[in-house]
Protein backbone atom coordinates (compact mmCIF):
# COMPACT_ATOMS: atom_id res chain seq x y z
CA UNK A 1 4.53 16.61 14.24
CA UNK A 2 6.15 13.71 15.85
CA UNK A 3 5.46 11.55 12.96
CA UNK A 4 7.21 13.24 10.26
CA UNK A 5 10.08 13.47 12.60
CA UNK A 6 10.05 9.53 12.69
CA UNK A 7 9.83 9.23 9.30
CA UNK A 8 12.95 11.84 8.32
CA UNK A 9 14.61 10.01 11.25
CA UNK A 10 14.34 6.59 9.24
CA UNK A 11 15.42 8.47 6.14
CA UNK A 12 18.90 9.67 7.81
CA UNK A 13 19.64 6.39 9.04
CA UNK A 14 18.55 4.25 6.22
CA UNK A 15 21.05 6.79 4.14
CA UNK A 16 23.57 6.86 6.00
CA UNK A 17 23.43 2.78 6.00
CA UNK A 18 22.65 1.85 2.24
CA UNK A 19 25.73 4.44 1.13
CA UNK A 20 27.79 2.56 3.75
CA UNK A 21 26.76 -0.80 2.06
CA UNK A 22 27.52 0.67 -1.23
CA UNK A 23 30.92 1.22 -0.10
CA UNK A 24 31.79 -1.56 0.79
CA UNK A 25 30.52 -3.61 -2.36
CA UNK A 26 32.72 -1.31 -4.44
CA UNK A 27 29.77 0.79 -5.67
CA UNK A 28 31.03 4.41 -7.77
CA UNK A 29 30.36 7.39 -5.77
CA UNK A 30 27.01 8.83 -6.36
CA UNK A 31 26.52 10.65 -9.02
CA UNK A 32 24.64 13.35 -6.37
CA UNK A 33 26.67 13.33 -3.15
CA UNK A 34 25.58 14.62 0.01
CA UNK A 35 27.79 17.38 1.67
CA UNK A 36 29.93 16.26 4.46
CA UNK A 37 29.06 12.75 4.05
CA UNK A 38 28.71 11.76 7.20
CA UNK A 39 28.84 14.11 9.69
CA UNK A 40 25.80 15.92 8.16
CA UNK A 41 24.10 13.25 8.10
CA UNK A 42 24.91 12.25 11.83
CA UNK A 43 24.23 15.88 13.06
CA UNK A 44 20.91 15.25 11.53
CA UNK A 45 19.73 12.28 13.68
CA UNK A 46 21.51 13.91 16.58
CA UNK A 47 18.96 16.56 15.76
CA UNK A 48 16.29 14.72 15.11
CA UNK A 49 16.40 12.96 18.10
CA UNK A 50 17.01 16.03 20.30
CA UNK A 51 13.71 17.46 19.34
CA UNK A 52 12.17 14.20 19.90
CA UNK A 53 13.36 13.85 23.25
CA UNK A 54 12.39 17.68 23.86
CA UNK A 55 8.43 16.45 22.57
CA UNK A 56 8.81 13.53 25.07
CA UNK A 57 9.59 15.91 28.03
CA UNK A 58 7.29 19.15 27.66
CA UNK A 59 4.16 18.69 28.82
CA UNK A 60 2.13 20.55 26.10
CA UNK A 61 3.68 18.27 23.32
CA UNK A 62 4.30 15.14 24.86
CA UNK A 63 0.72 13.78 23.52
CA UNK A 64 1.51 14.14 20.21
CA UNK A 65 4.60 12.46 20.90
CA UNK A 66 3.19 9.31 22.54
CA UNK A 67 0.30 9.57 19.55
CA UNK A 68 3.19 9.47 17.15
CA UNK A 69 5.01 6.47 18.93
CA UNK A 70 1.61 4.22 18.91
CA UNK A 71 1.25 5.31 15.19
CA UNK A 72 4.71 3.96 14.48
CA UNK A 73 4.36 1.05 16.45
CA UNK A 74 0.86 -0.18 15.01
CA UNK A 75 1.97 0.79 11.32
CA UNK A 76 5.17 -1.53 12.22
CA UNK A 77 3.02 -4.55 14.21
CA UNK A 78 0.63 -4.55 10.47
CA UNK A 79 3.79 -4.80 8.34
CA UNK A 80 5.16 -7.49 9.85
CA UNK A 81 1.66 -9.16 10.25
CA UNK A 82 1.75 -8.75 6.42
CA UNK A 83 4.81 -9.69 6.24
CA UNK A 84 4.27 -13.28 8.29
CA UNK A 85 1.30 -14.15 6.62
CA UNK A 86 2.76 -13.85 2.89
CA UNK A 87 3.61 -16.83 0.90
CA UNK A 88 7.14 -17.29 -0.38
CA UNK A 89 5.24 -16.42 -4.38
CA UNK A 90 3.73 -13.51 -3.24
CA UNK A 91 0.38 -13.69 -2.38
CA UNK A 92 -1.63 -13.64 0.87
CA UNK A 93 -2.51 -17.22 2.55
């Protein structure tokens, strides 16, 4: 449960920060805009992060929380493991 949450969580924000790159580079509006660009967006993480917080604190749920937090954190730790150990062409060392 958790774990989606993360994920739409990373979603919202990467949005909200790629369209605010766009922006700024002079990029045309997209051709499918979001509705209230960027409150909606904001209200969303707000959201989000409400009912993550909520997990955190209720007893019955806060296992899948903490689950959910050591998935992110060990799918994060292999990508930049990856990451570090890839040669500027490309391939593994």
């Amino acid at each position: 449960g958790a774990l989606i949450l993360f994920v739409y969580l990373a979603i919202a924000v990467s949005q909200v920060r790629l369209r605010r790159s766009a922006q700024q580079q002079g990029a045309p509006p997209p051709a499918l805009p979001m509705w209230w660009f960027p409150w909606l967006s904001y209200f969303a993480i707000a959201a989000m992060t409400a009912v993550l917080i909520a997990m955190a604190c209720t007893p019955a749920m806060a296992s899948q929380f903490w689950i959910s937090v050591l998935s992110v954190a060990v799918a994060l730790l292999a990508y930049l493991w990856v990451r570090r150990r890839r040669r500027p062409g490309g391939s593994m060392a």
